[in-house]
C-alpha atoms as a PDB file:
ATOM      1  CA  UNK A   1       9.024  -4.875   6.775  1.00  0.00           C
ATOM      2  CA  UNK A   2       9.365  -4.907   3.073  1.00  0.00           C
ATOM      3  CA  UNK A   3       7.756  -7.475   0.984  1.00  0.00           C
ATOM      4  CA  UNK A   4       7.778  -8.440  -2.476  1.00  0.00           C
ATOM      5  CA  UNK A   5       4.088  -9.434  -3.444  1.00  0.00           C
ATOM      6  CA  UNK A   6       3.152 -13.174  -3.249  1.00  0.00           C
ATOM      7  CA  UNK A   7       0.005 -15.225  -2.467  1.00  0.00           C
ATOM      8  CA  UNK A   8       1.993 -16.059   0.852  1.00  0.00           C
ATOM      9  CA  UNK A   9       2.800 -12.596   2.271  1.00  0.00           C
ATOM     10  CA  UNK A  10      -0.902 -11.527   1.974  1.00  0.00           C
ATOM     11  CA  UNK A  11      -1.288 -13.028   4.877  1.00  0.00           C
ATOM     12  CA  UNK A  12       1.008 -10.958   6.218  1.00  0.00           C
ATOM     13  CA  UNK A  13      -0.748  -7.798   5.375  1.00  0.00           C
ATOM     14  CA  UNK A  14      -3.924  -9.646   7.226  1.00  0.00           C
ATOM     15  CA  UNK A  15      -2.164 -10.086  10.083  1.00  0.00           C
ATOM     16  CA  UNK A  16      -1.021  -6.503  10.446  1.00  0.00           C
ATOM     17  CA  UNK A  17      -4.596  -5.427   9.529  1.00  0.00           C
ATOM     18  CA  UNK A  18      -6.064  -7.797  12.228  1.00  0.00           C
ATOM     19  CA  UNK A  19      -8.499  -9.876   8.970  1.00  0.00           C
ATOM     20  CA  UNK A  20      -7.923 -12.220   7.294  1.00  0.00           C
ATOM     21  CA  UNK A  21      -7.717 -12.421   3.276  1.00  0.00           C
ATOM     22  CA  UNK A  22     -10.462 -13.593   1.190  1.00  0.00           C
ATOM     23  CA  UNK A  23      -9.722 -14.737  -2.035  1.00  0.00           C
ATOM     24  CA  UNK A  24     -11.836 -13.784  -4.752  1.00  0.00           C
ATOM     25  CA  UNK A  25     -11.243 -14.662  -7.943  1.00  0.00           C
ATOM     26  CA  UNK A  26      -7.489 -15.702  -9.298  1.00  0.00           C
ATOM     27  CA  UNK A  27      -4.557 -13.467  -7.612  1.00  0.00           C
ATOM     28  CA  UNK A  28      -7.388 -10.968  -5.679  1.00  0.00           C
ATOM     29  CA  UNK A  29      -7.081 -11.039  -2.304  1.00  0.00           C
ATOM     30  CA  UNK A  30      -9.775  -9.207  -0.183  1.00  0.00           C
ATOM     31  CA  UNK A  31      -9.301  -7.341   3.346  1.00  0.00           C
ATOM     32  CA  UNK A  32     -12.520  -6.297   5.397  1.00  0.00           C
ATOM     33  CA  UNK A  33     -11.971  -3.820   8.349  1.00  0.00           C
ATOM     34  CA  UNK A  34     -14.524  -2.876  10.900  1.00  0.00           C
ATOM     35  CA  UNK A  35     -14.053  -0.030  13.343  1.00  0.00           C
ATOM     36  CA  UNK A  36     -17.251  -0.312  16.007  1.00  0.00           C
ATOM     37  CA  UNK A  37     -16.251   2.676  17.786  1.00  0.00           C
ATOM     38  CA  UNK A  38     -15.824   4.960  15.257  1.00  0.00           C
ATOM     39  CA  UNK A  39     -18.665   3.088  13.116  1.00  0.00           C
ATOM     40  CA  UNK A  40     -16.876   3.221  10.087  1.00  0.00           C
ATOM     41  CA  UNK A  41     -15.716  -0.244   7.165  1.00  0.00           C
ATOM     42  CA  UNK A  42     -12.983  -0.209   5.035  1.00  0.00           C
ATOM     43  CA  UNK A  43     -12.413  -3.037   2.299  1.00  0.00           C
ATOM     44  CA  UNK A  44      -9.341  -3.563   0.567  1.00  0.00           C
ATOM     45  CA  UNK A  45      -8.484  -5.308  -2.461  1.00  0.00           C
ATOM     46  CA  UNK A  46      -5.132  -6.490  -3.593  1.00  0.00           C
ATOM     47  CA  UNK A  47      -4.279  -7.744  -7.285  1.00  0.00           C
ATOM     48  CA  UNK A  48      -1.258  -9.536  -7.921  1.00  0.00           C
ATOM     49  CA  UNK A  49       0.467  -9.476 -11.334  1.00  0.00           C
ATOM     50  CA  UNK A  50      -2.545  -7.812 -13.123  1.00  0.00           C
ATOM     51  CA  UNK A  51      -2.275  -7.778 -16.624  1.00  0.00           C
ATOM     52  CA  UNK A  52      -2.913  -4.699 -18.941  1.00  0.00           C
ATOM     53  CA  UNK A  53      -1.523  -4.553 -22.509  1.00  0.00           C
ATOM     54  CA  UNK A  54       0.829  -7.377 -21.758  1.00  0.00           C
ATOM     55  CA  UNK A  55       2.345  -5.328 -18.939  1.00  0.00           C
ATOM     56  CA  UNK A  56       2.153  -6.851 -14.705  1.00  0.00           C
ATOM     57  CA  UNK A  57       1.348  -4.568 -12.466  1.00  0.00           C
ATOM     58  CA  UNK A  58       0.012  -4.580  -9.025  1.00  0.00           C
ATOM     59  CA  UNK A  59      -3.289  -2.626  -8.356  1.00  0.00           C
ATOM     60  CA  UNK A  60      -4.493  -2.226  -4.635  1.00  0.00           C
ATOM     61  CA  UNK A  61      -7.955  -0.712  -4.200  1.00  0.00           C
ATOM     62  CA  UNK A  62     -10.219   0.715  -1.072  1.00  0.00           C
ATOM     63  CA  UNK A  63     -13.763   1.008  -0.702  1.00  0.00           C
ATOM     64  CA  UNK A  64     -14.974   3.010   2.180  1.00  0.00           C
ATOM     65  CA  UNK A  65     -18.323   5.046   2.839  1.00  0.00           C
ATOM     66  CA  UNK A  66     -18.131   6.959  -0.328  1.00  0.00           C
ATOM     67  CA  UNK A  67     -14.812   6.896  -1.138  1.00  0.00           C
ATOM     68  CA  UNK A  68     -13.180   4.404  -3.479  1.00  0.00           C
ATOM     69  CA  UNK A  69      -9.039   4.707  -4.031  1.00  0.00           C
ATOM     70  CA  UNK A  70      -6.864   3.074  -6.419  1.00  0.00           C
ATOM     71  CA  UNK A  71      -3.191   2.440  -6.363  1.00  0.00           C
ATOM     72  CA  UNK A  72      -1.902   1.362  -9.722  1.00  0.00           C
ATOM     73  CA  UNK A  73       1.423  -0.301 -10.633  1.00  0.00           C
ATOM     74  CA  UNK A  74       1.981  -0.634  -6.850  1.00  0.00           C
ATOM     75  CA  UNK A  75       5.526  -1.681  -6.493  1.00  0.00           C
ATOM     76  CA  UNK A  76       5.998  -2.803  -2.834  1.00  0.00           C
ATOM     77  CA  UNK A  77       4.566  -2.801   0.462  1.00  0.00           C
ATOM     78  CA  UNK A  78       5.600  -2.258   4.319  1.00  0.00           C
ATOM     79  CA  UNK A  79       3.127  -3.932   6.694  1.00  0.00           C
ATOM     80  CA  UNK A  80       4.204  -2.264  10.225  1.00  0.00           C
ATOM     81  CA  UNK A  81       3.171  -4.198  13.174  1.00  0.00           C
ATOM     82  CA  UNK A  82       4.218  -1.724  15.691  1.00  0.00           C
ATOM     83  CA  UNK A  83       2.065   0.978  13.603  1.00  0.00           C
ATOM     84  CA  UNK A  84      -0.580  -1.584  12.783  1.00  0.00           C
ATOM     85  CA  UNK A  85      -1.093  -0.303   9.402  1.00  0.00           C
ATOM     86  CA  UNK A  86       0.234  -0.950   5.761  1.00  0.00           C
ATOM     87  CA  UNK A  87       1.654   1.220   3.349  1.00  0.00           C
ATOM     88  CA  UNK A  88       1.455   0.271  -0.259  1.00  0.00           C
ATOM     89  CA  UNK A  89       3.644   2.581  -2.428  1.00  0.00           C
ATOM     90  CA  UNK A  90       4.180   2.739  -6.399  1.00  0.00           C
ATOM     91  CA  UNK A  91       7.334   4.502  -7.380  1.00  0.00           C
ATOM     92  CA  UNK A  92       8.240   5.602 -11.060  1.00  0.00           C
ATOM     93  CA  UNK A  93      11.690   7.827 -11.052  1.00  0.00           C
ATOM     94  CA  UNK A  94      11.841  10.350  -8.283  1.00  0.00           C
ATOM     95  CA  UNK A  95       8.033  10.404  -7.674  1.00  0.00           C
ATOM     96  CA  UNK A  96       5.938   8.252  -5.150  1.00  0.00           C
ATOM     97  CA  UNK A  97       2.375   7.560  -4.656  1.00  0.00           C
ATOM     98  CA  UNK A  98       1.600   5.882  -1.020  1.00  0.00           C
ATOM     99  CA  UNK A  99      -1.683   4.645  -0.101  1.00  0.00           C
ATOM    100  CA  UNK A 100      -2.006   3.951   3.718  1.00  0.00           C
ATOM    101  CA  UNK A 101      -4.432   1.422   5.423  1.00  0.00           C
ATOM    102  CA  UNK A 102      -4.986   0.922   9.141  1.00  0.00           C
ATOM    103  CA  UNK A 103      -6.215  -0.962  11.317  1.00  0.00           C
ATOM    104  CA  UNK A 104      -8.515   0.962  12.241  1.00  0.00           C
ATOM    105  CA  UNK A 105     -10.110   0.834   9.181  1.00  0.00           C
ATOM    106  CA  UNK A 106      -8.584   4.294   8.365  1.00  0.00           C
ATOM    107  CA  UNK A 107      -6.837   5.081   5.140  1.00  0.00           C
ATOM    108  CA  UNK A 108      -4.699   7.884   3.452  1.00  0.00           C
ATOM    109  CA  UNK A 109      -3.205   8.381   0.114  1.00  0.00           C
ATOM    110  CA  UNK A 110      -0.224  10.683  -0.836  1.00  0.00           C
ATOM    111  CA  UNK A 111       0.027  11.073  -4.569  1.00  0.00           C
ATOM    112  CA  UNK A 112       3.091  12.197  -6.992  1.00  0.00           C
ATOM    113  CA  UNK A 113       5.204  13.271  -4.376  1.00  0.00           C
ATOM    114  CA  UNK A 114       8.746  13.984  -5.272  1.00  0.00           C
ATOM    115  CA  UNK A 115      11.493  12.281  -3.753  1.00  0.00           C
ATOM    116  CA  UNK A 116      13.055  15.947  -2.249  1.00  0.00           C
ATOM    117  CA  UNK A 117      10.229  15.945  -0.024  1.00  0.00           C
ATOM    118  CA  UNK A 118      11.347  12.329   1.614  1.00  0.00           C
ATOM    119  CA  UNK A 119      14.627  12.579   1.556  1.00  0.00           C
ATOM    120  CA  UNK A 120      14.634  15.856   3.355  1.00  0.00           C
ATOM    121  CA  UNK A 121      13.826  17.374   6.865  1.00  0.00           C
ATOM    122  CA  UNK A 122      10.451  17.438   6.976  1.00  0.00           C
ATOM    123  CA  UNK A 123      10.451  19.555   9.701  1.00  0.00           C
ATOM    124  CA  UNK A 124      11.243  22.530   7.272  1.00  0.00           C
ATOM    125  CA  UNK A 125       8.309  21.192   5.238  1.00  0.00           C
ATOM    126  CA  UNK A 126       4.824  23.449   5.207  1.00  0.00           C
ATOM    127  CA  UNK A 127       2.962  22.170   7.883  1.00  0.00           C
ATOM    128  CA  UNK A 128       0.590  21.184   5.488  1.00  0.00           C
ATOM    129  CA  UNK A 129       3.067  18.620   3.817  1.00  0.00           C
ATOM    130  CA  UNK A 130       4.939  17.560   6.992  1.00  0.00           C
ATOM    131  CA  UNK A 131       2.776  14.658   7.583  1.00  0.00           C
ATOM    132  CA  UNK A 132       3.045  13.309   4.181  1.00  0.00           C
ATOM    133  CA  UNK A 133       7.135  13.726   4.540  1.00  0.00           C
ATOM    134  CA  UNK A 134       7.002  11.552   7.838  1.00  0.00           C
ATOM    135  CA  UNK A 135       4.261   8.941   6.617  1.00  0.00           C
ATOM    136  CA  UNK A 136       6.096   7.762   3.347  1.00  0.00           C
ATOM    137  CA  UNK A 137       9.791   8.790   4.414  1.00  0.00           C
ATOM    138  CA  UNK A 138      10.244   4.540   5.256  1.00  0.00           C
ATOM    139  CA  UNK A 139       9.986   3.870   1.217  1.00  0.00           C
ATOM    140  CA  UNK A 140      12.952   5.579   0.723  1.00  0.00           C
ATOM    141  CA  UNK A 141      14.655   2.132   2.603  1.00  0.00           C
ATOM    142  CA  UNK A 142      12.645  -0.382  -0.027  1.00  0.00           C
ATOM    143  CA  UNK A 143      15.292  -1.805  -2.372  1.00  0.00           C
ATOM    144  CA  UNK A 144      13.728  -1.710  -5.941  1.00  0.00           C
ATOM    145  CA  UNK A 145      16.397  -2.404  -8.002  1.00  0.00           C
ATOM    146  CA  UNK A 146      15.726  -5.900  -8.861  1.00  0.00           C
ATOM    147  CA  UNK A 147      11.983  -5.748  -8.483  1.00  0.00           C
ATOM    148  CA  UNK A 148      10.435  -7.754 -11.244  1.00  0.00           C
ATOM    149  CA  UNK A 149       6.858  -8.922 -11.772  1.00  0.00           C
ATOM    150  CA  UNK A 150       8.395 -11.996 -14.006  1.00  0.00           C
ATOM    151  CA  UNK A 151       8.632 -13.552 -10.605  1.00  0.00           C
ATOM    152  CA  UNK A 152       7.340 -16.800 -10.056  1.00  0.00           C
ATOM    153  CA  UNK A 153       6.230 -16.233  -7.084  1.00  0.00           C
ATOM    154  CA  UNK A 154       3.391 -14.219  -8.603  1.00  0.00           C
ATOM    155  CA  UNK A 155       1.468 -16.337 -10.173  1.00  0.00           C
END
């Protein structure tokens, strides 16, 4: 499902991500995964309508171990139930940057890919870029036309 982003879908992405959101701080919403098996945390952090140089923009960030990810100008997300994870994408022209949270406290991030590599069979792909074809192939259905962050719903 694609969502716009507004203080009331976050809990949307909680519910996909089995946690709920912490606020912290105005518009930050805060996502804490535990995996006891595989003994690994994940925290994720979700700005909405972030302001630099008078511009919005959406900037989703992961902490995990010693990794730390940012997403900037995110421009939509797909929370998948049947997945159970949620893939936050930023597109600018025919390139897209996905950054993919699970569950299972498990995350991925695709950068600058180029829209020839979605739109196509990724089964002619290198194997080494197949997965990355399959994983962010479902933002080529998000209809971005009349995003805006001058939404109301934003702040």
């Amino acid at each position: 499902m694609i969502h716009e982003f507004t203080k009331e879908n976050i809990k949307a992405i909680g519910e996909v991500l089995g946690t709920s959101p912490k606020p912290i701080g105005n518009d930050v919403y805060r996502f804490e995964l535990i995996n006891q098996e595989a003994g690994s945390k994940l925290a994720l952090e979700v700005h909405l309508g972030l302001e630099v140089d008078s511009k919005r923009m959406n900037l989703v960030s992961v902490y995990s171990g010693s990794v730390f990810l940012q997403l900037h100008n995110c421009t939509a997300f797909i929370a998948s139930d049947i997945l159970k994870q949620v893939t936050f994408f930023g597109k600018q022209g025919e390139i897209t940057t996905g950054l993919i949270v699970e569950q299972s406290a498990g995350c991925s991030i695709y950068a600058n890919v180029d829209e020839s590599v979605l739109k196509g069979d990724f089964t002619k792909l290198p194997e080494d870029m197949m997965m990355c074809g399959v994983a962010l192939s479902l933002t080529e259905s998000a209809d971005l036309d009349d995003f805006t962050f001058d939404d109301e719903n934003l702040s």
